[in-house]
Protein backbone atom coordinates (compact mmCIF):
# COMPACT_ATOMS: atom_id res chain seq x y z
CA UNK A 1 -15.43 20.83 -1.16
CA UNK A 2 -12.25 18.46 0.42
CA UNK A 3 -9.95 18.19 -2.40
CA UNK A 4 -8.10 15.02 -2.65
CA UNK A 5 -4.40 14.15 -3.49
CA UNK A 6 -2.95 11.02 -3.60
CA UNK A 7 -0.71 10.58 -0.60
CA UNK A 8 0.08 8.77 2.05
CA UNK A 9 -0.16 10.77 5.31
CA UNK A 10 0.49 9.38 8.77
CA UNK A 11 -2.02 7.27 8.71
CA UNK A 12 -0.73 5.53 11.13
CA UNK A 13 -0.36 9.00 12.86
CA UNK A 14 3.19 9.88 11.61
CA UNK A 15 5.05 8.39 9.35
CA UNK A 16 5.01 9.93 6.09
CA UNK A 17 5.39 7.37 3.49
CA UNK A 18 5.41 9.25 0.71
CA UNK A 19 9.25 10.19 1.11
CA UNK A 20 10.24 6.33 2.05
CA UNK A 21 10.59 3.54 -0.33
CA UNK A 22 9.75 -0.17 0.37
CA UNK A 23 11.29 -3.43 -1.20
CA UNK A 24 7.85 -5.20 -2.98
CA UNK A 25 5.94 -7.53 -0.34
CA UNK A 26 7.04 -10.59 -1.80
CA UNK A 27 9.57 -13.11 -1.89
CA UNK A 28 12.70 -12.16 -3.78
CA UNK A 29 11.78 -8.64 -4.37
CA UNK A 30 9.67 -10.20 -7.21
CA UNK A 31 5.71 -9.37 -7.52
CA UNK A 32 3.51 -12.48 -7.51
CA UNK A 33 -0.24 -12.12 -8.04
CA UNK A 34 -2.00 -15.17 -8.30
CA UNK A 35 -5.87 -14.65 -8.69
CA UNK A 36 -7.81 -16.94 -6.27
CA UNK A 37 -11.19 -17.97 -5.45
CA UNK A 38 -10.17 -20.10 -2.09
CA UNK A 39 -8.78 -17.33 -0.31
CA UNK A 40 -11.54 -18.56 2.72
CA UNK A 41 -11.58 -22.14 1.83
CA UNK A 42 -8.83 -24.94 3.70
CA UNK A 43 -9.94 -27.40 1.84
CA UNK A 44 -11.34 -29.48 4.43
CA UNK A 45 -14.69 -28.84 6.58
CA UNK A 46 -12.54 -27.37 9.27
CA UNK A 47 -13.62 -23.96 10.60
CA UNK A 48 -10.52 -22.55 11.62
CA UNK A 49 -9.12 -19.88 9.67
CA UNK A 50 -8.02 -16.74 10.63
CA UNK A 51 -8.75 -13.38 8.76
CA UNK A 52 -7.08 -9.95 9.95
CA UNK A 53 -7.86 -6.72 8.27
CA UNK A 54 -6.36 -3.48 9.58
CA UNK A 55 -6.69 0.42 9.13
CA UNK A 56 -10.37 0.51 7.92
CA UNK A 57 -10.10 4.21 9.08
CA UNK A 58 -14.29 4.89 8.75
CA UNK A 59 -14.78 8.13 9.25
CA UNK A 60 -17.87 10.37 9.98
CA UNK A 61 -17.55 12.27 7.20
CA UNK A 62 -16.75 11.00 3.33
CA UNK A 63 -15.96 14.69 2.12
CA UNK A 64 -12.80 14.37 4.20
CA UNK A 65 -12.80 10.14 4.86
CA UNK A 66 -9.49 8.35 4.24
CA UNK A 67 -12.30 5.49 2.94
CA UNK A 68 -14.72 6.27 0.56
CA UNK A 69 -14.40 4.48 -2.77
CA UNK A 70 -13.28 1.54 -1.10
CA UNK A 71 -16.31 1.06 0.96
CA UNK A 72 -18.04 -1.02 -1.79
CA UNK A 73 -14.82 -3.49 -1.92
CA UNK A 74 -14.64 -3.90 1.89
CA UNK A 75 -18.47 -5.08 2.44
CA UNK A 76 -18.39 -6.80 -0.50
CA UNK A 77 -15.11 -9.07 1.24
CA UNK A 78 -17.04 -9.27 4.50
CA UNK A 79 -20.00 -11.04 2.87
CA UNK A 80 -17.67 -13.56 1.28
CA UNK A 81 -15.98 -13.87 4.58
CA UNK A 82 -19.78 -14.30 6.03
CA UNK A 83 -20.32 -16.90 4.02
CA UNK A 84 -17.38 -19.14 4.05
CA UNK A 85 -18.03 -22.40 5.66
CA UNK A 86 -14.04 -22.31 7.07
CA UNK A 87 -13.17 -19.04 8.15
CA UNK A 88 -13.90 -19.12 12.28
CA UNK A 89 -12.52 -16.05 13.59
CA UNK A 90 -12.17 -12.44 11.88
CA UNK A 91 -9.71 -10.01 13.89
CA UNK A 92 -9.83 -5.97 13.24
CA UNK A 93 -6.40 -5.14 13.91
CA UNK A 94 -6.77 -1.20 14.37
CA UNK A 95 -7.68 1.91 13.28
CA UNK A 96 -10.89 0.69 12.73
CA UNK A 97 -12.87 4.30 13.28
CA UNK A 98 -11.18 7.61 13.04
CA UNK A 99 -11.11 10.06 15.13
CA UNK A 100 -8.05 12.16 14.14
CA UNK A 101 -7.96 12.10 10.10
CA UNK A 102 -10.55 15.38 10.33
CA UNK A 103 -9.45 18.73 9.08
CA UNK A 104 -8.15 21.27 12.16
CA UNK A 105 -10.86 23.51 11.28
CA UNK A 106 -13.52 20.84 12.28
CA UNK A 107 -14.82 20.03 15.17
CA UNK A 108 -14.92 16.24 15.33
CA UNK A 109 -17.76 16.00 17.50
CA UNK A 110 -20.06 18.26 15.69
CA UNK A 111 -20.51 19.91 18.68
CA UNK A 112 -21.98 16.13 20.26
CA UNK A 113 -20.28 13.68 22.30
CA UNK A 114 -17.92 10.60 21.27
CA UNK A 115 -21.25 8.31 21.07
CA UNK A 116 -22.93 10.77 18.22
CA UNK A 117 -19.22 10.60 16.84
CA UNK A 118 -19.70 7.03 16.67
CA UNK A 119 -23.01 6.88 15.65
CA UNK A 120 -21.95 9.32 12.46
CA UNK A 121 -19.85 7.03 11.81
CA UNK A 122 -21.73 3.85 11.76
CA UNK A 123 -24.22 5.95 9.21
CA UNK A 124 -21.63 7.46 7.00
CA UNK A 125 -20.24 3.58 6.50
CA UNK A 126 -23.74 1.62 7.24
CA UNK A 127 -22.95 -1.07 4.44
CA UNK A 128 -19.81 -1.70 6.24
CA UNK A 129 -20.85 -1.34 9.87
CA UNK A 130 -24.36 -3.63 8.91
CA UNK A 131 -21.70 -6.25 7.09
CA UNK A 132 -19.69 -6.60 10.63
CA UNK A 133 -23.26 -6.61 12.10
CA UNK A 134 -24.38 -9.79 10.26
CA UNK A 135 -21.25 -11.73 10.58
CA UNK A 136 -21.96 -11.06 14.56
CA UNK A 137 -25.03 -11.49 14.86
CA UNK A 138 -24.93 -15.12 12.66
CA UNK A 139 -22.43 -16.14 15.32
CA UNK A 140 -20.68 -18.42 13.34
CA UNK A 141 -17.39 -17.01 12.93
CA UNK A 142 -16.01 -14.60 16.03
CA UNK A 143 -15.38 -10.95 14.98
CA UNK A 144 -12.65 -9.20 17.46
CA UNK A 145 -11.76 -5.76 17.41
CA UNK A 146 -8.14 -4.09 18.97
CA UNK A 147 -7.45 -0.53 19.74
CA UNK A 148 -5.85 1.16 17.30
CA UNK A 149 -4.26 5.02 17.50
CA UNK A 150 -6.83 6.58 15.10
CA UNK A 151 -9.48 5.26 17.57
CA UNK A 152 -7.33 5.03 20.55
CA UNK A 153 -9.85 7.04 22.98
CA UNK A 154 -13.20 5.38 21.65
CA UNK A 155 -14.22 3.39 24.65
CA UNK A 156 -15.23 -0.36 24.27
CA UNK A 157 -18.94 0.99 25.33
CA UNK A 158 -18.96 3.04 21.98
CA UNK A 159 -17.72 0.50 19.87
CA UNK A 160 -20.23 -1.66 21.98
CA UNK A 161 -23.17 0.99 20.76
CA UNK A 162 -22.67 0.47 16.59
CA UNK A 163 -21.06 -3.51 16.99
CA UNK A 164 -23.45 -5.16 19.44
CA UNK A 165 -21.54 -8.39 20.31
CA UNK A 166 -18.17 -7.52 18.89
CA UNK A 167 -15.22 -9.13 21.27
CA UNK A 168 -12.52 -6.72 22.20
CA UNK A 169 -9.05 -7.89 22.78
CA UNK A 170 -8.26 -4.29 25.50
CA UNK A 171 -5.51 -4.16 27.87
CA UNK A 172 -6.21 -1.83 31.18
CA UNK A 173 -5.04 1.19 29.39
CA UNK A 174 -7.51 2.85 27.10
CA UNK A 175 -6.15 2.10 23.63
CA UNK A 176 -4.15 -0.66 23.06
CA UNK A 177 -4.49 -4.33 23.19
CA UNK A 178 -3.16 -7.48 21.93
CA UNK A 179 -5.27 -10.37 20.65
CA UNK A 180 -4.60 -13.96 20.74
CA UNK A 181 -6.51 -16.73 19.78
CA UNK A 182 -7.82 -18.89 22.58
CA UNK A 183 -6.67 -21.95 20.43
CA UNK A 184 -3.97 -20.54 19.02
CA UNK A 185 -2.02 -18.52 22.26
CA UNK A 186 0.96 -18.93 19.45
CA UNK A 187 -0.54 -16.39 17.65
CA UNK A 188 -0.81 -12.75 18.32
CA UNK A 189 -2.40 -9.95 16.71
CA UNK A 190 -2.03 -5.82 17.80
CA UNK A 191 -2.17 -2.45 15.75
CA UNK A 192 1.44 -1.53 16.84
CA UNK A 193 0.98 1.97 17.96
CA UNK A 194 1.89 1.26 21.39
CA UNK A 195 5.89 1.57 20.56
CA UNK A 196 5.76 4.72 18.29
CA UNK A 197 6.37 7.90 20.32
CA UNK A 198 3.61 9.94 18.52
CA UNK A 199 1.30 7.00 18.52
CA UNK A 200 1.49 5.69 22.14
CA UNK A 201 -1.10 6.72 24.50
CA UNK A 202 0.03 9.46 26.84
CA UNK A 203 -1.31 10.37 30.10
CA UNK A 204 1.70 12.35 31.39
CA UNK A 205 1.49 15.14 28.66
CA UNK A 206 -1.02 18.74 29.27
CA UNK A 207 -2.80 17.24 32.38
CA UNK A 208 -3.28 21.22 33.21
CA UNK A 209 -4.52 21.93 30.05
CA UNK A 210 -6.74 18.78 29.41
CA UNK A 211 -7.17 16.12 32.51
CA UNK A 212 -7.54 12.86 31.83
CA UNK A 213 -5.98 13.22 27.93
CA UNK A 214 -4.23 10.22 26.93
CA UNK A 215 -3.62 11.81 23.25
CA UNK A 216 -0.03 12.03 21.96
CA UNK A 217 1.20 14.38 19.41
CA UNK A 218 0.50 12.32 16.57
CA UNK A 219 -3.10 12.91 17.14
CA UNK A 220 -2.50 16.54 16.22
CA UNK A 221 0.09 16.19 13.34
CA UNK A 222 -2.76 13.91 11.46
CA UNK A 223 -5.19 16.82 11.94
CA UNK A 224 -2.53 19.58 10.52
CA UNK A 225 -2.07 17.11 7.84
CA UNK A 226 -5.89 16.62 7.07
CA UNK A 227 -6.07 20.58 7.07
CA UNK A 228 -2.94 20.96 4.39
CA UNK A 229 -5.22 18.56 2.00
CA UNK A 230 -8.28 20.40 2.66
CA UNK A 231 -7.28 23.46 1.99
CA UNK A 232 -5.70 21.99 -1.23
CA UNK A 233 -2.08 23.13 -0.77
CA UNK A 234 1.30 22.25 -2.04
CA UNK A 235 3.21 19.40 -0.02
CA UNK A 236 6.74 20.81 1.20
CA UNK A 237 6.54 24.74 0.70
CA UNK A 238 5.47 25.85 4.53
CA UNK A 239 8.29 28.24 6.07
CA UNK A 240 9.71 27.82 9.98
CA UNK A 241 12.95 29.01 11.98
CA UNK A 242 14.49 26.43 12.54
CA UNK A 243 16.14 25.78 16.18
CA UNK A 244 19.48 25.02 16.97
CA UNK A 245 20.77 22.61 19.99
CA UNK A 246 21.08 24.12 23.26
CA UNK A 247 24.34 25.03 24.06
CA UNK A 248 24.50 23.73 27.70
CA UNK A 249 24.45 19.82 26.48
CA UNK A 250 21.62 19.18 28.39
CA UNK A 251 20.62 15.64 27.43
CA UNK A 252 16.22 16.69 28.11
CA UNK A 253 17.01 19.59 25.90
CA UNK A 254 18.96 17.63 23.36
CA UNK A 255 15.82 15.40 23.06
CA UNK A 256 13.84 17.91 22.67
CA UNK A 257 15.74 19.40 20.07
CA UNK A 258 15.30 16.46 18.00
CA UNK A 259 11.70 16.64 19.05
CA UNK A 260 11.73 19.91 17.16
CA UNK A 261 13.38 19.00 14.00
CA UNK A 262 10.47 16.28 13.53
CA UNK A 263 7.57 19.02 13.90
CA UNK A 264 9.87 21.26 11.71
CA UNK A 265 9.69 18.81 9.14
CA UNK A 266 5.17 18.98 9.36
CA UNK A 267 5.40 22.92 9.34
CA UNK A 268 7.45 22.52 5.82
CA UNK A 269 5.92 19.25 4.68
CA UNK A 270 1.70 20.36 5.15
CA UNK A 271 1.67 23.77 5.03
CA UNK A 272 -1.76 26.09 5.92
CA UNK A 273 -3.24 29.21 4.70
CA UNK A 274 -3.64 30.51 8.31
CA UNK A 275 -0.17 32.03 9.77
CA UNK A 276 1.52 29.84 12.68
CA UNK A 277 0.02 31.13 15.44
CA UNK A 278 -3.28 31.18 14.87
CA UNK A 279 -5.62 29.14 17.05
CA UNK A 280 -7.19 26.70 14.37
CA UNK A 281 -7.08 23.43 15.57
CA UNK A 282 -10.56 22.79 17.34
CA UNK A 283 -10.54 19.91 19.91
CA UNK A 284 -13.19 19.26 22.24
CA UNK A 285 -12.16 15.96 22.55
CA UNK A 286 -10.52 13.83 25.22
CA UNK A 287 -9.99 16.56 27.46
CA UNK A 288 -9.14 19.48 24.98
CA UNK A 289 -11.44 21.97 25.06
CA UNK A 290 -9.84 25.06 23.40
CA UNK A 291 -8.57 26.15 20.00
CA UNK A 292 -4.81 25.68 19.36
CA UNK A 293 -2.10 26.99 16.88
CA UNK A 294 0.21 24.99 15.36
CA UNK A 295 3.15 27.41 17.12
CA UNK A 296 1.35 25.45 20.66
CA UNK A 297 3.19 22.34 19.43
CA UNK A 298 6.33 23.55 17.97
CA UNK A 299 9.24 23.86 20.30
CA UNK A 300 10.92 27.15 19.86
CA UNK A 301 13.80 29.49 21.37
CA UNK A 302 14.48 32.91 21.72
CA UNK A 303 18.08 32.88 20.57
CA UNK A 304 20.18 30.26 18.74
CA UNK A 305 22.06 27.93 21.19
CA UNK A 306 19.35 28.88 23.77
CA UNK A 307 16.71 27.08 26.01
CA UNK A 308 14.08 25.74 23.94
CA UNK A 309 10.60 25.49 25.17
CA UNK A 310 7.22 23.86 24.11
CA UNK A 311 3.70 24.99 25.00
CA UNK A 312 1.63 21.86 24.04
CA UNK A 313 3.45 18.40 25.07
CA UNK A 314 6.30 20.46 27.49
CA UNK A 315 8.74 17.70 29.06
CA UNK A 316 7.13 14.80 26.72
CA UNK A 317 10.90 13.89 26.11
CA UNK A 318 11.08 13.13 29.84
CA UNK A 319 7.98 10.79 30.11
CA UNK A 320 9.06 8.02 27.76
CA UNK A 321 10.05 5.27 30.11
CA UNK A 322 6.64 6.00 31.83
CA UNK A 323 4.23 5.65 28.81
CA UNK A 324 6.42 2.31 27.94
CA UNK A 325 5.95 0.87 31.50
CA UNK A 326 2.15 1.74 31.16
CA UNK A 327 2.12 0.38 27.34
CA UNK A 328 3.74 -3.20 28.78
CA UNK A 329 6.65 -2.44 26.74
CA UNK A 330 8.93 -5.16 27.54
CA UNK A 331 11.89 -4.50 25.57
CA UNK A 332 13.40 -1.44 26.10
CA UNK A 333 13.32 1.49 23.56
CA UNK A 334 15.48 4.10 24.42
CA UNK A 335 13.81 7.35 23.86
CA UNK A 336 16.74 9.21 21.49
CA UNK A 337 15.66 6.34 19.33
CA UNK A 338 11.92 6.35 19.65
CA UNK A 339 12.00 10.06 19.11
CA UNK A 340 14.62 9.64 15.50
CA UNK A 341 12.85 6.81 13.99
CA UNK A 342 9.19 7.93 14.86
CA UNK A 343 8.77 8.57 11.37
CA UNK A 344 10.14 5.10 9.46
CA UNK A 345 8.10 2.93 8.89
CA UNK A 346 9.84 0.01 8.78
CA UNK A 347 10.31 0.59 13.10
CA UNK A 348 7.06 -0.62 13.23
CA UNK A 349 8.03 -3.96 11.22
CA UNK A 350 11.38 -3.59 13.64
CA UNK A 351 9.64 -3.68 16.17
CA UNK A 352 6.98 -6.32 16.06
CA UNK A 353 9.71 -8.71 15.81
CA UNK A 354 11.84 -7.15 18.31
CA UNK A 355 9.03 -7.21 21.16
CA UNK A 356 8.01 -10.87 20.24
CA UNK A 357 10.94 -13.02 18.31
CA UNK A 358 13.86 -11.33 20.12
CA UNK A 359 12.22 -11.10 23.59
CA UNK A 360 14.25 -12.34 26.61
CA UNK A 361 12.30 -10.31 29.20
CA UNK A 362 8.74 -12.32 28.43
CA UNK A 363 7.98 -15.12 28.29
CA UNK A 364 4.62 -14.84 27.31
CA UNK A 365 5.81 -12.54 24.50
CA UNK A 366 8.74 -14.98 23.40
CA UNK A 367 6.07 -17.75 22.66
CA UNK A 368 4.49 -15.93 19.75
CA UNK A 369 5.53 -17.36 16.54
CA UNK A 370 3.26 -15.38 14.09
CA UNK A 371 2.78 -11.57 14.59
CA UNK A 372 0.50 -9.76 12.52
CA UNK A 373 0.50 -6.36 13.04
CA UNK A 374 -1.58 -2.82 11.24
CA UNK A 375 -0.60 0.65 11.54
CA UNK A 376 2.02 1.35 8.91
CA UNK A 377 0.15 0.37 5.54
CA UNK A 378 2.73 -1.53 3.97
CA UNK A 379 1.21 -5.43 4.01
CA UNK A 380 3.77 -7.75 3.82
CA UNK A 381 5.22 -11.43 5.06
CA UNK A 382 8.49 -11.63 6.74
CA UNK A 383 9.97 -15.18 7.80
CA UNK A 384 12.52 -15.11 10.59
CA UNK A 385 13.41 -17.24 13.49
CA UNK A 386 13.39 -16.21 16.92
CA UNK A 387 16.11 -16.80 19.54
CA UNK A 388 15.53 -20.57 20.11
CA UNK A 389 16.06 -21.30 16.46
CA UNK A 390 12.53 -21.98 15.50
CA UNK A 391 10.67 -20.09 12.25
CA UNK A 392 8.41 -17.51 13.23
CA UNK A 393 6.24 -15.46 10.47
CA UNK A 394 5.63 -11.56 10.86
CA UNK A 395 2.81 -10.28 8.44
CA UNK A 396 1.12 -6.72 8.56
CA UNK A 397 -2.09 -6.76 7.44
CA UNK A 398 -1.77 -3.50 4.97
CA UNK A 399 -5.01 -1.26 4.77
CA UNK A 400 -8.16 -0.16 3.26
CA UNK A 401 -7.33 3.65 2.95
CA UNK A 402 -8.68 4.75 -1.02
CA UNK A 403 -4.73 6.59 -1.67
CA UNK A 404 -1.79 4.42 -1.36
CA UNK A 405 0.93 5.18 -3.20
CA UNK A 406 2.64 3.27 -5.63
CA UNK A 407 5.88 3.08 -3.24
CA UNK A 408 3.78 1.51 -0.36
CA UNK A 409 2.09 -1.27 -2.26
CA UNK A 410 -1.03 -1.98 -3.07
CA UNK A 411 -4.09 -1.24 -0.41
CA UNK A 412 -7.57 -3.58 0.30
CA UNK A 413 -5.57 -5.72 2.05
CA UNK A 414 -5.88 -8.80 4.40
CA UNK A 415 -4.10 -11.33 6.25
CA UNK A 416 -5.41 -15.16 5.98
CA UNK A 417 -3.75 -17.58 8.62
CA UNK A 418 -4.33 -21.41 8.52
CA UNK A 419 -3.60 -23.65 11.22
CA UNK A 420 -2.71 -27.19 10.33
CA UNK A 421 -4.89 -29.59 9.84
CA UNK A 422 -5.32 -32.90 8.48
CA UNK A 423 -4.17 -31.46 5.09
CA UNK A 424 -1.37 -29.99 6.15
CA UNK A 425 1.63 -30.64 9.32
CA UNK A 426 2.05 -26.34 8.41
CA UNK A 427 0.70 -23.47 9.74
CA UNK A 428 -0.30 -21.07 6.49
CA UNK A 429 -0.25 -17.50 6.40
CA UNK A 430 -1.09 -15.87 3.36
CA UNK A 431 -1.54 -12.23 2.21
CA UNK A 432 -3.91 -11.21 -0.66
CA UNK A 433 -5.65 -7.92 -2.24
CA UNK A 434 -9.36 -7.22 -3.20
CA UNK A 435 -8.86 -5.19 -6.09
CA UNK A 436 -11.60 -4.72 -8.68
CA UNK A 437 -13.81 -7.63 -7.09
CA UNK A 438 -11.16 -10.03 -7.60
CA UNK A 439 -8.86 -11.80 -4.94
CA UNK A 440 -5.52 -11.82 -5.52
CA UNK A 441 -2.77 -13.42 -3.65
CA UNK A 442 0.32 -11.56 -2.97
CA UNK A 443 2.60 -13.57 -0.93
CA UNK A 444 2.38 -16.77 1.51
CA UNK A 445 4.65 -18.36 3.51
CA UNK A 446 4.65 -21.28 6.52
CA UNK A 447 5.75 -22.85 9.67
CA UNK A 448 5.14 -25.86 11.71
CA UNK A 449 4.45 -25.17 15.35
């Protein structure tokens, strides 16, 4: 049996929440809950609202699932989203399957292929998966799915195979994309794993080992973490030697160094039963075929002050400005800073706003004046203005994992935008929670565009 404990891992393949606190999601630091029943209504007969829900995370198996009590809840929202007369487009922003939240120990695959993955899946969650289903197949209000990192190598054929119909908003790199309403271009909706340096896809990394891999370390701290809960241990007691910075100054070397310090912090934070360099972690996925150790990821030297080397990932540190350039990174992150803050966060919020609000190098970018992003968990509404002067809203959509702590705010989650209309000049976007079969509203704010 999985045991369970109430924390908040990396879902978005990292960041470990659980040490991090967040100001509350609302204006003025104060909570506002407002229940509602016209979450999906505009008050008008327009159909054009906008719903985005994020981080579903279905898995294939519920022993293990990040989702499992919270099933119930989510098709239960999708059949009130099914029926509302002016919601017209519903956007999955992410981490809609998951691949990587399984236990080391487990294969993922069964011993199958990707499709049976998918297909597990689709049973293990039917009510959900048949709820999508009938608000596709009605064809009244258009269901669009983007790439997240937890499903980040699940090819639009698979998601094809359970959602029959589904739009997806995919780039030409396997695992990201970036929707945008064709009436709305002002609008833009993505996961937000392409700027995290354990989240991004990466091609460059263990091409020996396993060709054609686009999976970045991340993908393997979420399984060590999955494995630490499984096998029911205490959070910060694992034991590593440290390493020390190379003594020649080397400025690869100093990045990997700090590359180090953040797996030295998973060795001590999710410790496992099985000794460090024992060949647990079963793949078979992507490329991997073999059984790995957690001492294959964890850069290490022979002496203090010495060279360090890595097994798994060697010369990641060195590939950044590729896997940007291939991620149509426009703005610049310098890689001492991707690699420091890949576990806040509040870089993804950063971020979003940076890419899009603060954006001199796009113009297509610089347009956007609401964001909505996934990934990190913490759903909130952020006002700003961009560098012309005009307002601009970013909103992350939360999640629908069953454990979120207390610190990160509440979970069953979603973003609703309304564009004006004859009601209103404004351009609403509103966040509420599904919590105990009642709607809630958490925060709102507006523009005119």
């Amino acid at each position: 049996m999985i045991k369970r404990k109430t924390i908040s891992l990396i879902l978005i393949g990292f960041t470990v929440f659980s040490i991090l606190s967040i100001t509350s999601c609302t204006k003025d630091n104060e909570e506002i809950l407002q229940v509602t029943t016209d979450a999906f209504n505009n008050g008008s007969s327009d159909r054009n609202m906008l719903v985005v829900i994020s981080d579903l995370h279905l898995g294939s198996n519920l022993a293990y699932s990040e989702i499992n009590k919270n099933l119930k809840p989510l098709e239960e929202l999708l059949n009130k989203i099914r029926t509302s007369t002016n919601v017209k487009e519903l956007v999955i922003a992410g981490d809609m399957l998951d691949e990587w939240f399984v236990p080391a120990s487990i294969d993922t695959y069964n011993g199958g292929s990707q499709s049976d993955f998918v297909q597990q899946v689709a049973e293990t969650n039917k009510g959900v998966i048949d709820a999508f289903n009938s608000i596709i197949q009605e064809g009244k209000i258009i269901v669009t799915y983007v790439p997240g990192n937890h499903d980040l190598t699940i090819t639009e054929e698979n998601v094809e195979l359970i959602l029959p119909g589904i739009n997806q908003a995919r780039e030409n790199v396997l695992g990201i994309g970036a929707y945008s309403p064709t009436s709305h271009p002002e609008i833009v909706i993505e996961h937000g794993h392409r700027y995290n340096f354990f989240c991004a896809p990466d091609p460059f990394s263990n091409q020996d080992i396993a060709p054609g891999t686009i999976l970045p370390p991340g993908y393997f701290y979420t399984r060590i973490a999955a494995e630490c809960i499984a096998q029911g241990n205490a959070f910060g007691t694992g034991q590593i030697d440290a390493i020390t910075e190379n003594e020649s100054g080397d400025i690869s070397q100093n990045l990997l160094y700090n590359y180090g310090k953040l797996w030295e912090y998973v060795v001590r934070k999710f410790p496992l039963n099985e000794a460090l360099d024992d060949k647990i972690i079963k793949t078979n996925i992507n490329g991997f075929v073999g059984n790995y150790s957690v001492q294959d990821l964890i850069p290490t030297q022979t002496l203090p002050g010495s060279y360090i080397d890595v097994n798994l990932y060697k010369g990641i540190q060195d590939k950044w400005d590729e896997r940007q350039e291939l991620c149509h990174i426009t703005v610049d992150i310098p890689v001492a800073h991707a690699i420091v803050n890949a576990d806040s966060h509040l870089e993804t919020d950063n971020l979003a706003q940076t890419q899009y609000f603060f954006n001199r190098n796009s113009v297509e970018n610089s347009s956007k004046r609401i964001v909505v992003f996934g990934h990190n968990h913490r759903a909130k509404i952020t006002p700003s203005r961009n560098l012309n002067g005009q307002e601009t809203i970013y909103a992350n959509s939360g999640t629908w994992i069953d454990h979120q702590p207390p610190t990160s705010g509440p979970g069953e989650t979603f973003i609703v935008i309304t564009p004006a209309n004859e009601i209103s000049s404004k351009t609403y976007v509103k966040l509420y929670n599904f919590i105990d079969e009642v709607i809630n509203q958490m925060d709102e704010d507006s523009i005119e565009l």
